[in-house]
Each structure stands twice: as structure tokens, then as C-alpha cells.
N, C-alpha and C. Protein backbone atom coordinates (compact mmCIF):
# COMPACT_ATOMS: atom_id res chain seq x y z
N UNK A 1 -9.08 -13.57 -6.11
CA UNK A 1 -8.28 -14.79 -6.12
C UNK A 1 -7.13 -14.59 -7.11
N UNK A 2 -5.79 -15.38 -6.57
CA UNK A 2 -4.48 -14.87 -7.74
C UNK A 2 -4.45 -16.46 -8.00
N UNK A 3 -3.77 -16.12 -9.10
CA UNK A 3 -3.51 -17.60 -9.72
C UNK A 3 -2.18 -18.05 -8.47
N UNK A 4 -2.13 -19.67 -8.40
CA UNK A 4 -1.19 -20.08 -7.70
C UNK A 4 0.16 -19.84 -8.23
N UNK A 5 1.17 -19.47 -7.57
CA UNK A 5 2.40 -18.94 -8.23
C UNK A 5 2.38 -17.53 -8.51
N UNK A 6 0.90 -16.79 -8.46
CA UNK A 6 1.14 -15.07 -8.80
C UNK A 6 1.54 -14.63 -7.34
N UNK A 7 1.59 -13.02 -7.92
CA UNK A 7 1.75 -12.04 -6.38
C UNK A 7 0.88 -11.33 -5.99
N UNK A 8 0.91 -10.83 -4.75
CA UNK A 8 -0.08 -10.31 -4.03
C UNK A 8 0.24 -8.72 -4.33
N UNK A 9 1.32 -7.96 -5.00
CA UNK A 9 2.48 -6.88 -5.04
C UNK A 9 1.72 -6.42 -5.75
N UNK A 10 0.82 -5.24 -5.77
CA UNK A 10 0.43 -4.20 -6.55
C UNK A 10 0.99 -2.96 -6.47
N UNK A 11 1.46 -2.84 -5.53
CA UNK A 11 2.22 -1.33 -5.84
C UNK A 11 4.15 -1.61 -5.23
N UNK A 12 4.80 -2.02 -6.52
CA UNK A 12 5.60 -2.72 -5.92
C UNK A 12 6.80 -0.92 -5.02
N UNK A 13 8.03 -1.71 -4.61
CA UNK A 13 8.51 -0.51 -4.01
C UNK A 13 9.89 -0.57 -3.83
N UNK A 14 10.41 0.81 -3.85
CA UNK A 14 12.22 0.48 -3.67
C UNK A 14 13.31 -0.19 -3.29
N UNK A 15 12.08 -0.12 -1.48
CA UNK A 15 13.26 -0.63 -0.33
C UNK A 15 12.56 -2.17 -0.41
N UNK A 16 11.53 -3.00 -1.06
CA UNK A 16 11.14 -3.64 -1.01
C UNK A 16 11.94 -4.89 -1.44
N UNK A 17 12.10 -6.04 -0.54
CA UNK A 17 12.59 -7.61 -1.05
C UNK A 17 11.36 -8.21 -1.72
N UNK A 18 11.63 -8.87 -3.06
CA UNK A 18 10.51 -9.73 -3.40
C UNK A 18 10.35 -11.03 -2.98
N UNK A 19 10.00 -11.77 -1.85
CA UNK A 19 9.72 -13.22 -2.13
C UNK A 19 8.79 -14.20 -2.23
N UNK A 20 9.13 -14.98 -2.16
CA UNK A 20 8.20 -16.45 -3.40
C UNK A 20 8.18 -17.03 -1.32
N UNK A 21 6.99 -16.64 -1.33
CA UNK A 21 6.33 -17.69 -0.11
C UNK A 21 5.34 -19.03 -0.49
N UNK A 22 5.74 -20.08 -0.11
CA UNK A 22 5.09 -21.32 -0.38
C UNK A 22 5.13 -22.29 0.31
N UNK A 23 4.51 -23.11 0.61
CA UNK A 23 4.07 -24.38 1.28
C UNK A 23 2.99 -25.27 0.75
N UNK A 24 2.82 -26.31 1.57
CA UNK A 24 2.15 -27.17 1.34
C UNK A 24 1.08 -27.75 2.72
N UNK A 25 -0.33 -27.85 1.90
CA UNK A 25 -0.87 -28.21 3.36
C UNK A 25 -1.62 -29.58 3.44
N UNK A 26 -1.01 -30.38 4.26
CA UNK A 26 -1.89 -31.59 4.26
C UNK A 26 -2.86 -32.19 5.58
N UNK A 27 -3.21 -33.10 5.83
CA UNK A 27 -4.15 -33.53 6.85
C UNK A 27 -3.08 -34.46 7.92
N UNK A 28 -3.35 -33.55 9.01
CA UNK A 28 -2.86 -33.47 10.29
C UNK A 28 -2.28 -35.34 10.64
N UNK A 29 -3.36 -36.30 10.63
CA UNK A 29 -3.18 -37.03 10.92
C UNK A 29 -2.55 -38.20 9.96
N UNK A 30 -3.20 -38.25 8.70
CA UNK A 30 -2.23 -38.86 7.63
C UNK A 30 -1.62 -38.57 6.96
N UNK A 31 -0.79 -37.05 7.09
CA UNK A 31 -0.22 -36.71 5.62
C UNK A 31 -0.35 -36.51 4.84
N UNK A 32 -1.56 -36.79 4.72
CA UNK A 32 -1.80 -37.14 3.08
C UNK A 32 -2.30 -35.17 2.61
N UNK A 33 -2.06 -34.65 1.06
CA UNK A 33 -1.97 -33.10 0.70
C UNK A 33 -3.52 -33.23 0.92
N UNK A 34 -3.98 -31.57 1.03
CA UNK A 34 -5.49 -31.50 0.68
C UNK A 34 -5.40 -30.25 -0.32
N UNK A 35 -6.61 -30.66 -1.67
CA UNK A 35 -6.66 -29.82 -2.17
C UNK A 35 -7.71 -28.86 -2.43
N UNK A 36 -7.75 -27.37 -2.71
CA UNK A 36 -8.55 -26.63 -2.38
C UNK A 36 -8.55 -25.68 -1.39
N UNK A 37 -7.98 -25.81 -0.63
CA UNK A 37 -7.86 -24.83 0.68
C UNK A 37 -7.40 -23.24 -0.10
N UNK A 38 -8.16 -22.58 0.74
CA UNK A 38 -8.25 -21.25 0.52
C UNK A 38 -6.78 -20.45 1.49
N UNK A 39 -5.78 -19.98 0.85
CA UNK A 39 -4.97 -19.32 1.97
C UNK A 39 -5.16 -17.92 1.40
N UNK A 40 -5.40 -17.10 2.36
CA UNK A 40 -6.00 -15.71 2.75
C UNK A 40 -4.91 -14.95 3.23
N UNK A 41 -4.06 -14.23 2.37
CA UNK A 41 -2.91 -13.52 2.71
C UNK A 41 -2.85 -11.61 2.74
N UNK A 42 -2.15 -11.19 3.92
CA UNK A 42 -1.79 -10.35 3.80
C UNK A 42 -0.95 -9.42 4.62
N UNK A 43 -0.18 -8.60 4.30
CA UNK A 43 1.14 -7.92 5.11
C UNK A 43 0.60 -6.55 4.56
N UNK A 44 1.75 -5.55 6.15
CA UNK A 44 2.05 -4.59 5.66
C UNK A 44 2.90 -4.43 4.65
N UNK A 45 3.11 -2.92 3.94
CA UNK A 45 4.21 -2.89 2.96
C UNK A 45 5.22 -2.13 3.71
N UNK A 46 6.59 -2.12 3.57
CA UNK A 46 7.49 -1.62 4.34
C UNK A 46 7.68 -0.34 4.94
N UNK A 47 6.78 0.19 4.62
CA UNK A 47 6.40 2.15 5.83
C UNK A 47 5.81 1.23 6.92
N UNK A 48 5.21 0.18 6.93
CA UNK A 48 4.40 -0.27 8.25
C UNK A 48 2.97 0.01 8.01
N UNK A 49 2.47 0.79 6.99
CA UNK A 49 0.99 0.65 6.80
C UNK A 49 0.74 -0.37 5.85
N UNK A 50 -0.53 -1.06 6.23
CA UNK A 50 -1.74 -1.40 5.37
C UNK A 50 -2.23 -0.85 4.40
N UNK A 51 -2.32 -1.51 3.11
CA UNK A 51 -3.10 -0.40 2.04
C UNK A 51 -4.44 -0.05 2.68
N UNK A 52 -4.72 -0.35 3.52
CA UNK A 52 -6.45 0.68 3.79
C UNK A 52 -5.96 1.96 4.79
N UNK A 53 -5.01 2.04 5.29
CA UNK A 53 -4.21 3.00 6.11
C UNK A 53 -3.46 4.10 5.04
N UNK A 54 -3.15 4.01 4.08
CA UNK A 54 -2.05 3.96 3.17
C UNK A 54 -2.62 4.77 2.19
N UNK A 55 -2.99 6.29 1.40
CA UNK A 55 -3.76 6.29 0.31
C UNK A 55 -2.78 6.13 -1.03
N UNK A 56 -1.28 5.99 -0.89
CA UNK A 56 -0.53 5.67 -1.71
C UNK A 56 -0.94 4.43 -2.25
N UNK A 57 -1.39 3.38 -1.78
CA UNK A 57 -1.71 1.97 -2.49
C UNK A 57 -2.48 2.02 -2.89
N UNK A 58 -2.45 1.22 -3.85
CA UNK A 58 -3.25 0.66 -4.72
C UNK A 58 -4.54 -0.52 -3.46
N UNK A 59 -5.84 -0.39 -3.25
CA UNK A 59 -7.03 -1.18 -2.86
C UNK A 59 -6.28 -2.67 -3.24
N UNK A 60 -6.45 -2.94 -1.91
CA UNK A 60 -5.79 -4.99 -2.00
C UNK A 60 -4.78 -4.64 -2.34
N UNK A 61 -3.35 -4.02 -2.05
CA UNK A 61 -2.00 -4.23 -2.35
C UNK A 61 -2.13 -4.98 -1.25
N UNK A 62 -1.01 -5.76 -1.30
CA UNK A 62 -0.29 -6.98 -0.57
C UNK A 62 -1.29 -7.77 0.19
N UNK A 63 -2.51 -8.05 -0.41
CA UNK A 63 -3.36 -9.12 -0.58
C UNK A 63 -3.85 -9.85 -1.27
N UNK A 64 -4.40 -10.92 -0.78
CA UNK A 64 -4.87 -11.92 -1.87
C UNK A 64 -5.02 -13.48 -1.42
N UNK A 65 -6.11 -13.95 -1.97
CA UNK A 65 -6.35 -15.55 -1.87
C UNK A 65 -5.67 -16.16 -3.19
N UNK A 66 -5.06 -17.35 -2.37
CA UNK A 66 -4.56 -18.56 -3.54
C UNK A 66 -5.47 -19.55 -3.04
N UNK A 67 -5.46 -21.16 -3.88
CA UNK A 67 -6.17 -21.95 -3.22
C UNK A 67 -5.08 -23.00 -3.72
N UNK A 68 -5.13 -24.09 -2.63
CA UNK A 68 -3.90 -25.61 -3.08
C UNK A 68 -4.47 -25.82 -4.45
N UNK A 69 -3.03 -26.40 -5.04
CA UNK A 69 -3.39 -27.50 -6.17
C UNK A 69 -3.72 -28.81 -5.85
N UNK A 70 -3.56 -29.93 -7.00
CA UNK A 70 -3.84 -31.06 -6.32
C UNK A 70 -2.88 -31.76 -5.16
N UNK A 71 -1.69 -31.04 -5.47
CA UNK A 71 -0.75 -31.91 -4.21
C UNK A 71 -0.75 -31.15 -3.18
N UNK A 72 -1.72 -30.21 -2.91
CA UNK A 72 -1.96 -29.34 -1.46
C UNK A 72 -1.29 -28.38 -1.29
N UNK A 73 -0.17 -27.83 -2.21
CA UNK A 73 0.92 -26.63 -2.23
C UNK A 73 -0.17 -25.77 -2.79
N UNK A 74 0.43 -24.59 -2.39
CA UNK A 74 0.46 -23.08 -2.83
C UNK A 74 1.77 -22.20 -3.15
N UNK A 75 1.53 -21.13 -3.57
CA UNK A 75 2.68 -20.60 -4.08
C UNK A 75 2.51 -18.96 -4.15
N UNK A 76 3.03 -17.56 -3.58
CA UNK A 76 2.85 -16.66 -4.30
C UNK A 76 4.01 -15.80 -4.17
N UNK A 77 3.80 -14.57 -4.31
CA UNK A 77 5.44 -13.36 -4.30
C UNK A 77 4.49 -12.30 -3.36
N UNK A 78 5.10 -12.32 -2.36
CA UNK A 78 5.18 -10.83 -1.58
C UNK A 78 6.46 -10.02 -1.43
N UNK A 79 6.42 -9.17 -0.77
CA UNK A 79 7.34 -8.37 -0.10
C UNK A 79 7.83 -9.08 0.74
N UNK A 80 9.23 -9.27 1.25
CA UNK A 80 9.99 -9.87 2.57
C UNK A 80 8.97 -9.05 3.79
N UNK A 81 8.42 -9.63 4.75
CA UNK A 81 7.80 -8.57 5.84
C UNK A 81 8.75 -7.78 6.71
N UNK A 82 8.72 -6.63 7.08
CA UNK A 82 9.51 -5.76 7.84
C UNK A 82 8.57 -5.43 9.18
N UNK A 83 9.54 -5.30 10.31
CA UNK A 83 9.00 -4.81 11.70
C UNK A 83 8.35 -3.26 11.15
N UNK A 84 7.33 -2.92 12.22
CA UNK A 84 6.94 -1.72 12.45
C UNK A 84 6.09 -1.66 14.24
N UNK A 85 6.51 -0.02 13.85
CA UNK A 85 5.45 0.38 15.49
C UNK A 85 4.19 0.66 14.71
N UNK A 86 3.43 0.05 16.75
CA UNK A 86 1.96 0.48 16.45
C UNK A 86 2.21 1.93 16.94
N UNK A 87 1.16 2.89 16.16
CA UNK A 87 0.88 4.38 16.68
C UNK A 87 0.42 3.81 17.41
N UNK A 88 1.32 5.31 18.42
CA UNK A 88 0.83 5.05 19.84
C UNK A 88 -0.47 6.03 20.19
N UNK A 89 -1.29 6.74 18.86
CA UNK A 89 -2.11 7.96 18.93
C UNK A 89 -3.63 6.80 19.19
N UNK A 90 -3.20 5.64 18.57
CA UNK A 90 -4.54 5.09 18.22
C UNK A 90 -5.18 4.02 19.80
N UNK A 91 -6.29 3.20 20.05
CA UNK A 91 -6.57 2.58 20.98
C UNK A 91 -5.22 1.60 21.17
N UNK A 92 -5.02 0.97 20.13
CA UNK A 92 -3.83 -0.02 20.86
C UNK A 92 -2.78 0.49 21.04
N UNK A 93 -2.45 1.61 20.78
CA UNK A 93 -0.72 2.18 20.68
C UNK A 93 -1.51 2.68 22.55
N UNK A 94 -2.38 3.25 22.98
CA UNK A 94 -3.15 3.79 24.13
C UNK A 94 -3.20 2.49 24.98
N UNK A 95 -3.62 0.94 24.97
CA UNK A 95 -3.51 -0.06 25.44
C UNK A 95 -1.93 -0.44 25.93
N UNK A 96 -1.20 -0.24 24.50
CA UNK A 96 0.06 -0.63 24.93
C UNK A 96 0.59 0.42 26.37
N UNK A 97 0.93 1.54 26.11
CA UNK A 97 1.16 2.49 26.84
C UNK A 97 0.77 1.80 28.51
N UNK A 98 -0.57 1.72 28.24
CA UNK A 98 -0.87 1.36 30.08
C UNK A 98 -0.57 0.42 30.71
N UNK A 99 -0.02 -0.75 29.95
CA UNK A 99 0.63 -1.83 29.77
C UNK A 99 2.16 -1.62 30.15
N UNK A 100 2.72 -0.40 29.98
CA UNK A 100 3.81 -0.20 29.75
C UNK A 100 4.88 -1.43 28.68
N UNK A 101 3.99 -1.64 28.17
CA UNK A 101 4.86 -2.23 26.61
C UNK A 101 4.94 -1.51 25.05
N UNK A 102 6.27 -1.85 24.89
CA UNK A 102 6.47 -1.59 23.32
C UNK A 102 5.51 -1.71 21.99
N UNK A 103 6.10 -0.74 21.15
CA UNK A 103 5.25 -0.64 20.18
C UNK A 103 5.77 -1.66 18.88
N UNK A 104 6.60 -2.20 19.04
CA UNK A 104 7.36 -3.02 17.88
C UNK A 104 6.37 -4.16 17.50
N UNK A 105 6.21 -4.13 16.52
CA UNK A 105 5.59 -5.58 15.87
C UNK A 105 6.78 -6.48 15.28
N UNK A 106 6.77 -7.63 15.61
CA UNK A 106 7.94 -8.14 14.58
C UNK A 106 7.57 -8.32 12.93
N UNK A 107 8.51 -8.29 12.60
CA UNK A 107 8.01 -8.79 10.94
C UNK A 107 7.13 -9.65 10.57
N UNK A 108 6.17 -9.75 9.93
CA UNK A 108 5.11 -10.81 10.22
C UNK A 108 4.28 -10.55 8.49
N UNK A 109 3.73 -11.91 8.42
CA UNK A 109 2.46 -12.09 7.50
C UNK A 109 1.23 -12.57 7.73
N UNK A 110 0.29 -12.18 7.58
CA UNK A 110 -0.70 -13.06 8.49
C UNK A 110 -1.51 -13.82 7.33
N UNK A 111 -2.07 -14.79 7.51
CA UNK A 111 -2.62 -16.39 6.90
C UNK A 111 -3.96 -16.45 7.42
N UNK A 112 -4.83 -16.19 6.92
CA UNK A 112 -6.18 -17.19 7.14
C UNK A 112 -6.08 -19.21 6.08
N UNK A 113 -6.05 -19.58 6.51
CA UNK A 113 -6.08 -20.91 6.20
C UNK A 113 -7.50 -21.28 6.31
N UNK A 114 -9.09 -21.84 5.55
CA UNK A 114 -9.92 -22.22 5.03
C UNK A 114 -10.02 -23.21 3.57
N UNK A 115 -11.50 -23.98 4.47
CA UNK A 115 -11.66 -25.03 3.22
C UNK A 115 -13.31 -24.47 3.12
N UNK A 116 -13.13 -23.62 1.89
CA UNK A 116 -14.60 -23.19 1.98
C UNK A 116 -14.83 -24.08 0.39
N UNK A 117 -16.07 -23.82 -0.14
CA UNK A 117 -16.04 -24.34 -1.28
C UNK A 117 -15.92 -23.21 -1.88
N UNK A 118 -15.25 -22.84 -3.60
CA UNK A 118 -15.18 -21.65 -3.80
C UNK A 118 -16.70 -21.00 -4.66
N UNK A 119 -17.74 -21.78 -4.79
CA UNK A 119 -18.55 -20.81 -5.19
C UNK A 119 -18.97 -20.00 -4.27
N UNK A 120 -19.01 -20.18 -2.45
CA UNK A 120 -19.48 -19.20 -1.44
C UNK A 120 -18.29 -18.25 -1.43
N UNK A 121 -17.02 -18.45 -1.98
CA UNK A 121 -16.22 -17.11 -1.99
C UNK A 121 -16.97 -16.09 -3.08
N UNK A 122 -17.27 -17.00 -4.72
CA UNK A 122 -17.10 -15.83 -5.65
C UNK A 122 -18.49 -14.70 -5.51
N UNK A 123 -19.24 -15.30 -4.34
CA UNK A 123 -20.54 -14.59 -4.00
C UNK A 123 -19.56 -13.03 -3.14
N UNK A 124 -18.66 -13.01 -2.32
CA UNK A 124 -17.37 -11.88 -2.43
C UNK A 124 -16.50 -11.32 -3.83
N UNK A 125 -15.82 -11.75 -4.43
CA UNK A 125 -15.29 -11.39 -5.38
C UNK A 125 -15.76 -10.74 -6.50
């Protein structure tokens, strides 16, 4: 878990943009913030690998849980996300192919959003 407002950036990098991603999450039907929610972040770093792909990174680069404050915001610093291809050596780069579609991913971050309570997280951590 990072403190709200930290970064997910452990192995920071040249060609890399730093930014401050944040929002706020509230309940669908009244508006109203919720606090606690677990957001579950993580991107490639700009070669297009994953630190578990990657033996240059640092374990959990450009991951990490924040959880809302009381007004339902979060806050942290990643890398700007950059496009990459899927290898085409692996099953999906092999899926795409028969498909006859591209390997481009667009730039992307991906979000798990959860309201767990956090002592069943720190039983992980």
C-alpha cells in the first residue's frame, strides 16, 4: 500500500513523463464520496514490459494500492502510459495473428477498483 499522493515509480527512467493521476470516487446513485476503496494500479514502463517481464525492474515497479480519503479522492505519480506491441512469439501475439489483427496496445493503465476491508488485504502485504 502507498500513501495517498505517493508513486507507484520505482525504477524511475529517461524517456519517462511523470504524472500525478487522481480522482475521486463516489456512489453511483447519490454522489455522495466513499471512503476506503482500494484502487489497485498498474502500467507498463515505457519499453512496453511489465516489471515481471522486465529483469531491469525493480519487483512492483509501477505498482501499487492507494485507498480514498475521507472525501473519496485518491492521488498518486506514475509514468505518462505509452503504446506498445504484443509479441507476436507468445499465445496472444499467436491469437492475434489468426485474427489477422494488430499488435498495438494503446497507451493504457489498468485500475482494479475494490471496497475490501483493509485488514483482509494486510493478510497479502
Amino acid at each position: 500500500m502507498i500513501p495517498n499522493g505517493g508513486t507507484i515509480i520505482k525504477n524511475p527512467v529517461d524517456d519517462g513523463h511523470v504524472t500525478y493521476m487522481h480522482g475521486k470516487v463516489v456512489d453511483s446513485l447519490t454522489g455522495a464520496p466513499i471512503p476506503g476503496v482500494i484502487i489497485d494500479a498498474w502500467e507498463a514502463s515505457t519499453n512496453g514490459l511489465y516489471e515481471q517481464q522486465d529483469p531491469d525492474q525493480e519487483d512492483c515497479n509501477l505498482r501499487g494500492r492507494v485507498t480514498t480519503d475521507e472525501n473519496g479522492e485518491y492521488a498518486f505519480y506514475c509514468l505518462k502510459p505509452t503504446p506498445y506491441p504484443i509479441p507476436y512469439d507468445g499465445p496472444a501475439g499467436k491469437i492475434l495473428q489468426l485474427l489477422d489483427r494488430h499488435p498495438n496496445r494503446p497507451a493504457h493503465i489498468h485500475l482494479i477498483v475494490s471496497l475490501i476491508p483493509q485488514q483482509w488485504l494486510d493478510i497479502f502485504d
